[in-house]
PDB file of N, CA and C in Angstrom:
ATOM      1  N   UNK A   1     -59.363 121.418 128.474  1.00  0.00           N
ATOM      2  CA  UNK A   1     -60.495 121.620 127.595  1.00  0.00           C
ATOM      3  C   UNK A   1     -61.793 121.416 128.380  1.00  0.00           C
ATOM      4  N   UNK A   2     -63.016 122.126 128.019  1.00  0.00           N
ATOM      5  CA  UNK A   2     -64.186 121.732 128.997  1.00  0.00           C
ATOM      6  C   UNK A   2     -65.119 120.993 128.471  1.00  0.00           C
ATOM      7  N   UNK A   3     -65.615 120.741 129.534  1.00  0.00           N
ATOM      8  CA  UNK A   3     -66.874 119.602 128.729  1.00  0.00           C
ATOM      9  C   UNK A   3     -68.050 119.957 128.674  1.00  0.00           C
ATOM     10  N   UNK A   4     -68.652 119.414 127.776  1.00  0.00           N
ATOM     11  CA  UNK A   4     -70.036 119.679 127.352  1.00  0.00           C
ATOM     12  C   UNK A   4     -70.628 118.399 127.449  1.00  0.00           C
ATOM     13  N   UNK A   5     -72.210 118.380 127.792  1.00  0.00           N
ATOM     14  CA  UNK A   5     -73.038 117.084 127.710  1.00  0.00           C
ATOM     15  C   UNK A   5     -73.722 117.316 126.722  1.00  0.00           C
ATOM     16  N   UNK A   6     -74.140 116.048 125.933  1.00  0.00           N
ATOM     17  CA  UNK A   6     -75.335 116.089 124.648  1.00  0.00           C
ATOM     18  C   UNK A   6     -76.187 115.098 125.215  1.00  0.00           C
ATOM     19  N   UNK A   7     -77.562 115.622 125.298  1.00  0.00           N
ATOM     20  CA  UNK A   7     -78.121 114.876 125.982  1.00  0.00           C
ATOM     21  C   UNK A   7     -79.207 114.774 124.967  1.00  0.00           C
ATOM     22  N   UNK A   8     -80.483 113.517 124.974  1.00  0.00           N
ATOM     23  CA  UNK A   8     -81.364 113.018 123.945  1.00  0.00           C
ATOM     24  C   UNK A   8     -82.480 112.772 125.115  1.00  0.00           C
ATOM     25  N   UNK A   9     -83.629 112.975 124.281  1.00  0.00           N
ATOM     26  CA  UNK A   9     -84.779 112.204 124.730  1.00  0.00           C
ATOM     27  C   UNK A   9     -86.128 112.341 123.745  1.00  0.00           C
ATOM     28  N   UNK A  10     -87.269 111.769 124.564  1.00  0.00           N
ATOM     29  CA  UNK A  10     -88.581 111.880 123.618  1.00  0.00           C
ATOM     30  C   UNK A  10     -89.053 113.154 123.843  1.00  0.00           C
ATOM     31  N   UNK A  11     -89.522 113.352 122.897  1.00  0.00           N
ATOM     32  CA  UNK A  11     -90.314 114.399 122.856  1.00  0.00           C
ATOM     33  C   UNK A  11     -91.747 114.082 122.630  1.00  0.00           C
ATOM     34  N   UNK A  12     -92.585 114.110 123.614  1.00  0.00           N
ATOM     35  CA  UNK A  12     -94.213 113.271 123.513  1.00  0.00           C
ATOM     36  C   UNK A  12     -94.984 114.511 122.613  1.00  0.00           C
ATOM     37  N   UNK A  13     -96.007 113.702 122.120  1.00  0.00           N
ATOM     38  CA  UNK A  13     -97.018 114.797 121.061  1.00  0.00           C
ATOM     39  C   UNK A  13     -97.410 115.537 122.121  1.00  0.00           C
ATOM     40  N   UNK A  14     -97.692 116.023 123.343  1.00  0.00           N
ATOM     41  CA  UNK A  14     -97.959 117.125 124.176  1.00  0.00           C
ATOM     42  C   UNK A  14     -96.790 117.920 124.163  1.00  0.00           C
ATOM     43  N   UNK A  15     -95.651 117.612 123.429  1.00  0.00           N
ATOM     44  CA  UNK A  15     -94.517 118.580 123.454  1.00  0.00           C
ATOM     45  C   UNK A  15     -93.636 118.512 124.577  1.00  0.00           C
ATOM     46  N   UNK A  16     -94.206 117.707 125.638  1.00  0.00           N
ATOM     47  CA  UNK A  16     -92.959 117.730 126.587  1.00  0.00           C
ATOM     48  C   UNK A  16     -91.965 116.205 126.496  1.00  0.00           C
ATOM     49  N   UNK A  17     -90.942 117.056 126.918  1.00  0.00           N
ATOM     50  CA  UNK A  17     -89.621 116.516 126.799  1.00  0.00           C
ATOM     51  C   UNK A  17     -89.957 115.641 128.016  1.00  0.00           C
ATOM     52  N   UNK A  18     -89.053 114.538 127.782  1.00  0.00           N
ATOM     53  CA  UNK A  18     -89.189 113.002 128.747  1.00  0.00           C
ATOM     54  C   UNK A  18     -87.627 113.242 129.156  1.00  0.00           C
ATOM     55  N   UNK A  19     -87.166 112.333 130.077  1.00  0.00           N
ATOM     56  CA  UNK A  19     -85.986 111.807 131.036  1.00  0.00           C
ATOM     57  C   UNK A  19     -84.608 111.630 129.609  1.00  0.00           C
ATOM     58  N   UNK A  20     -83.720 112.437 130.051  1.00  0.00           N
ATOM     59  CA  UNK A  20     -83.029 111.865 129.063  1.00  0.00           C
ATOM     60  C   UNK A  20     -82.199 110.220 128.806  1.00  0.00           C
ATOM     61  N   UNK A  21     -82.357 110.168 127.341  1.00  0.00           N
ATOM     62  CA  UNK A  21     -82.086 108.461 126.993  1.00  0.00           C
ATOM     63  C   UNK A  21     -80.296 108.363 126.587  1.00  0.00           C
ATOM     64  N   UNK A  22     -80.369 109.701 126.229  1.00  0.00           N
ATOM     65  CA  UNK A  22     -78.546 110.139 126.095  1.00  0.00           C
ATOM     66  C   UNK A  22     -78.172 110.759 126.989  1.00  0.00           C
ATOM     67  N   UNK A  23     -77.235 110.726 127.215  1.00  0.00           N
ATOM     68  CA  UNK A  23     -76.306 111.678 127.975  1.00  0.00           C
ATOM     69  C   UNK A  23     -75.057 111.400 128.111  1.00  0.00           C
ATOM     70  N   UNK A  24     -74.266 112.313 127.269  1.00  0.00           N
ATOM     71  CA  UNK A  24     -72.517 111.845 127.031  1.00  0.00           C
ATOM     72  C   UNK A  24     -72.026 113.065 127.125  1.00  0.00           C
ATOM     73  N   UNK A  25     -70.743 112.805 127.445  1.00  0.00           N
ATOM     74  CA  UNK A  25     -69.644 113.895 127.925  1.00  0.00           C
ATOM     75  C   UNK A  25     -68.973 114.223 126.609  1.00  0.00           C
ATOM     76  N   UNK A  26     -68.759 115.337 125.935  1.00  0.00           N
ATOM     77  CA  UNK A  26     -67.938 115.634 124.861  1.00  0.00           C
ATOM     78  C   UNK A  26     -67.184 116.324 125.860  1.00  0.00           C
ATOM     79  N   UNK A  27     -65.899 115.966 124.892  1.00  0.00           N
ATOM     80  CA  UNK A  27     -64.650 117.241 125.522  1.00  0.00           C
ATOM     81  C   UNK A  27     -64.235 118.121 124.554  1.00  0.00           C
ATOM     82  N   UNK A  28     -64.150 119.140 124.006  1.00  0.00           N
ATOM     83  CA  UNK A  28     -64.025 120.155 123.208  1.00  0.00           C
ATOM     84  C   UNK A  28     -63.284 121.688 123.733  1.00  0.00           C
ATOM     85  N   UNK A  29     -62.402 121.842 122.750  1.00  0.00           N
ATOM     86  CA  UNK A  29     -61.761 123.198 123.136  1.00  0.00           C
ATOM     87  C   UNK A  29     -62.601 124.115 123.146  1.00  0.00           C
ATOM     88  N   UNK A  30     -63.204 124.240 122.504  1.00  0.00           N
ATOM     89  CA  UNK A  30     -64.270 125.662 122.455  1.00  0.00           C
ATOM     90  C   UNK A  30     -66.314 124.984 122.282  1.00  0.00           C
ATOM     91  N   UNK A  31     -67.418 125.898 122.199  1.00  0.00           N
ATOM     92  CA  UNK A  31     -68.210 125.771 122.098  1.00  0.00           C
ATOM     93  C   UNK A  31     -68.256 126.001 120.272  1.00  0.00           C
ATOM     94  N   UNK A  32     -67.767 126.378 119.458  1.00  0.00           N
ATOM     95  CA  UNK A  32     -67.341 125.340 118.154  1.00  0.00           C
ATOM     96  C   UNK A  32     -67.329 124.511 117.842  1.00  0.00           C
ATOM     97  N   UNK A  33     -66.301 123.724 118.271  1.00  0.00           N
ATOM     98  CA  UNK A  33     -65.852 122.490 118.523  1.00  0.00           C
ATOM     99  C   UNK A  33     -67.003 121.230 119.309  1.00  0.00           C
ATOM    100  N   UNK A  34     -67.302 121.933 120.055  1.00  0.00           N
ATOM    101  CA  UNK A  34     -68.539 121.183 120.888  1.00  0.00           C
ATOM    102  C   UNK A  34     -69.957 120.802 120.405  1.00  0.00           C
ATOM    103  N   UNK A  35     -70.128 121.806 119.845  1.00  0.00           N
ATOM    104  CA  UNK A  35     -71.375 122.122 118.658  1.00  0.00           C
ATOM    105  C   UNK A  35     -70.956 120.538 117.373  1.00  0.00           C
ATOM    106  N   UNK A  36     -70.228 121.055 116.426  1.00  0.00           N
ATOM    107  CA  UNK A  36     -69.590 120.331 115.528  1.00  0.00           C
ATOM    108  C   UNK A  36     -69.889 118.818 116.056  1.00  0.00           C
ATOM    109  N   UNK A  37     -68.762 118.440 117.305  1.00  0.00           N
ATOM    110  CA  UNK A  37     -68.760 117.178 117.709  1.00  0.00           C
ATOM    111  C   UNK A  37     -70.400 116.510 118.093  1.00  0.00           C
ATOM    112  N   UNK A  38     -71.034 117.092 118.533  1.00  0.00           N
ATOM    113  CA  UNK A  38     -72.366 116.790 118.812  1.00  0.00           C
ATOM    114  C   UNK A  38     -73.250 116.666 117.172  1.00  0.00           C
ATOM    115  N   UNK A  39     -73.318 117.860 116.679  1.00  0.00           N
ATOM    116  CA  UNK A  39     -73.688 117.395 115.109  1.00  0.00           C
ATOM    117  C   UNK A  39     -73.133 115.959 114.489  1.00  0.00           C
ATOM    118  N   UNK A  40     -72.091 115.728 114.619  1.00  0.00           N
ATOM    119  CA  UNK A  40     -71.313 114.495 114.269  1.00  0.00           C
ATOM    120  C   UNK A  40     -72.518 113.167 115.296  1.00  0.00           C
ATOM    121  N   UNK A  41     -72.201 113.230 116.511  1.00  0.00           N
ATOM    122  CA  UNK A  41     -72.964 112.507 117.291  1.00  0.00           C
ATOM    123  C   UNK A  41     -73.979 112.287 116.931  1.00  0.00           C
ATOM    124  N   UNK A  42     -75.211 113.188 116.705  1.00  0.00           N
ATOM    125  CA  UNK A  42     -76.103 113.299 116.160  1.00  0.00           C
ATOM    126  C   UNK A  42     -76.789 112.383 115.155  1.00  0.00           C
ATOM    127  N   UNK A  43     -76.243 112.100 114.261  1.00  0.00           N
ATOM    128  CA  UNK A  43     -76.031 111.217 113.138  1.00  0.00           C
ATOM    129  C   UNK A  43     -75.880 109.721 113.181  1.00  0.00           C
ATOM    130  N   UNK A  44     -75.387 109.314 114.647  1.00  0.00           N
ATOM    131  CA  UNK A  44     -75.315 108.003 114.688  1.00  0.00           C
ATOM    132  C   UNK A  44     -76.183 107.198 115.666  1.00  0.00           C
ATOM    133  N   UNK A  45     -77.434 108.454 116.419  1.00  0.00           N
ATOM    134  CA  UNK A  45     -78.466 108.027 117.719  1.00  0.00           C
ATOM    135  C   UNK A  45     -79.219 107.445 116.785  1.00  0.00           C
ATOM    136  N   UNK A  46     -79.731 106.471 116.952  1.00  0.00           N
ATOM    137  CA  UNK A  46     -81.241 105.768 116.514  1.00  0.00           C
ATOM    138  C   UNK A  46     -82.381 106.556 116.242  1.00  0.00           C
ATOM    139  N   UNK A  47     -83.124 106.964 115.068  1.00  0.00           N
ATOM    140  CA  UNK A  47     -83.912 107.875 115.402  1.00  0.00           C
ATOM    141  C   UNK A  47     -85.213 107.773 116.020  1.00  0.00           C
ATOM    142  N   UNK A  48     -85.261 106.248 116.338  1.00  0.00           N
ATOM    143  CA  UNK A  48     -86.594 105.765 117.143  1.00  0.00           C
ATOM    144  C   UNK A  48     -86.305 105.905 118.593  1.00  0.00           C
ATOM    145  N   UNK A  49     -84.917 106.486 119.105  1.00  0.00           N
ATOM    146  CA  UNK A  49     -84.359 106.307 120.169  1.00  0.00           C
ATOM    147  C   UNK A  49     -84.967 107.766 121.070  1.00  0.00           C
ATOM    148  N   UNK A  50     -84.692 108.553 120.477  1.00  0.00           N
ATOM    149  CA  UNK A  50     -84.544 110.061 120.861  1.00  0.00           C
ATOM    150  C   UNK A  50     -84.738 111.448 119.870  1.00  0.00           C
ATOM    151  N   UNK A  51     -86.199 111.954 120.024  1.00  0.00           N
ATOM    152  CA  UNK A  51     -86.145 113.122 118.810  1.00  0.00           C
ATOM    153  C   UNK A  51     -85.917 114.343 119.133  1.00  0.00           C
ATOM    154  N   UNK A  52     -85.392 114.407 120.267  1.00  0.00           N
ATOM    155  CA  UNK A  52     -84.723 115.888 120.682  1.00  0.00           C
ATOM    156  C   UNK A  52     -83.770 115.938 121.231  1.00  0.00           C
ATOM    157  N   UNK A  53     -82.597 116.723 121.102  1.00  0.00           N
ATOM    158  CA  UNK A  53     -81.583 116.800 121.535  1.00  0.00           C
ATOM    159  C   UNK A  53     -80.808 117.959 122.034  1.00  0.00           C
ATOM    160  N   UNK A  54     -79.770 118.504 123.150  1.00  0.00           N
ATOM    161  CA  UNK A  54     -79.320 119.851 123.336  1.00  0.00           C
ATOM    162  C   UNK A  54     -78.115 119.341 123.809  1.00  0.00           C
ATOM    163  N   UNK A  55     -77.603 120.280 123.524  1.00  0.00           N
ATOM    164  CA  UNK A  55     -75.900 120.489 124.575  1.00  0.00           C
ATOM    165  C   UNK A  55     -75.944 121.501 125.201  1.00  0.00           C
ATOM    166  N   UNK A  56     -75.480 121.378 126.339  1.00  0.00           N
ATOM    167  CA  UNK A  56     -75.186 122.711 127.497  1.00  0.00           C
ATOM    168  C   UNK A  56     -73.364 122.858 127.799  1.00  0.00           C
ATOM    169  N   UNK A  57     -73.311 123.593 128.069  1.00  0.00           N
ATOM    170  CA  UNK A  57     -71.913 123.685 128.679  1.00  0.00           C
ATOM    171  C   UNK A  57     -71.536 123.813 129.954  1.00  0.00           C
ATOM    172  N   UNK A  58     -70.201 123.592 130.614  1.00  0.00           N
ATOM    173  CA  UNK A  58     -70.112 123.226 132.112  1.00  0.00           C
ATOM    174  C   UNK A  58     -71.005 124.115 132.886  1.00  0.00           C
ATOM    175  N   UNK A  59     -71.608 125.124 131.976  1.00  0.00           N
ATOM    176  CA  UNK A  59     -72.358 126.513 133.267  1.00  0.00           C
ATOM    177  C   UNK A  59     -73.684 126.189 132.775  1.00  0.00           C
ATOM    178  N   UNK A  60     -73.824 125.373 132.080  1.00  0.00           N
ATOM    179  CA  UNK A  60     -75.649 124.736 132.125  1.00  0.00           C
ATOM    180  C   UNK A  60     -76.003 125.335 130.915  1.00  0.00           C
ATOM    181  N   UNK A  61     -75.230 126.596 130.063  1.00  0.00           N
ATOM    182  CA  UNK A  61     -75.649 127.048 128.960  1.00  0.00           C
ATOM    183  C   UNK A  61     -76.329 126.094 128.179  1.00  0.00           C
ATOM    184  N   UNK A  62     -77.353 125.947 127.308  1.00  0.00           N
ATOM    185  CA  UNK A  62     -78.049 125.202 126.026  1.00  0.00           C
ATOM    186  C   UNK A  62     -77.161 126.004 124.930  1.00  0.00           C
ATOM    187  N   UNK A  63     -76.609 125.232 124.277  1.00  0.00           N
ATOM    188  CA  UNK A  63     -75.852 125.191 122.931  1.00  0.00           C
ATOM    189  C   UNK A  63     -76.852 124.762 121.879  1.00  0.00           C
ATOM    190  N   UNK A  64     -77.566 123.545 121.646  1.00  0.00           N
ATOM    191  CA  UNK A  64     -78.400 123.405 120.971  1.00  0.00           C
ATOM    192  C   UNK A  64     -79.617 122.510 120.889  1.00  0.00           C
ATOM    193  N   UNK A  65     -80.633 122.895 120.490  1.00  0.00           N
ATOM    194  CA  UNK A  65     -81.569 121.789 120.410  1.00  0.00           C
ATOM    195  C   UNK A  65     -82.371 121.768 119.587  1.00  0.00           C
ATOM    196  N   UNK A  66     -83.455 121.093 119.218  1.00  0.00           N
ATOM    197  CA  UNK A  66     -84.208 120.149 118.546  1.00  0.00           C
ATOM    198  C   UNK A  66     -83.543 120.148 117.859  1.00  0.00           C
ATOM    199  N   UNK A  67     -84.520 118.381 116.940  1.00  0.00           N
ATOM    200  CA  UNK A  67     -83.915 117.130 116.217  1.00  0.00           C
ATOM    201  C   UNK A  67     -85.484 117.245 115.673  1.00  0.00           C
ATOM    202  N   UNK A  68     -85.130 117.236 114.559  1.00  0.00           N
ATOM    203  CA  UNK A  68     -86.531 117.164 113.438  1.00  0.00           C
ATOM    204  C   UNK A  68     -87.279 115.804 114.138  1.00  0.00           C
ATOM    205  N   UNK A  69     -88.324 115.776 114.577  1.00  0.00           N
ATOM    206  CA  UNK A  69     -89.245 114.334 115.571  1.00  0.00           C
ATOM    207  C   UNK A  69     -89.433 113.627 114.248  1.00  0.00           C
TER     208      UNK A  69
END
């Protein structure tokens, strides 16, 4: 199965994205599955922690991002 990273960080009022504060390895059969598991994830980051978030896949693809700030 391949892996995907979900990675978090700030997003400053100039709009740029800061160093990420997440970064975890999902393992998922498909980019379905990967998506899903990260939505799940999603739900349990702190929201003072990190207001943006994406997943890429082993080829760097972006699967998804922003997180309502």
């Amino acid at each position: 199965m391949p892996d995907y990273r979900l990675r978090g960080a700030v997003r400053g009022e100039d709009g740029e994205i800061g160093a990420p504060r997440v970064d975890e390895v999902l393992t998922a059969a498909d980019a379905k599955e990967a998506v899903r598991l990260a939505n799940s994830r999603s739900l349990t980051i702190e929201d003072d922690a990190v207001n943006a978030l994406w997943l890429v896949d082993a080829h760097g693809t972006l699967r998804r991002a922003d997180r309502d700030s």
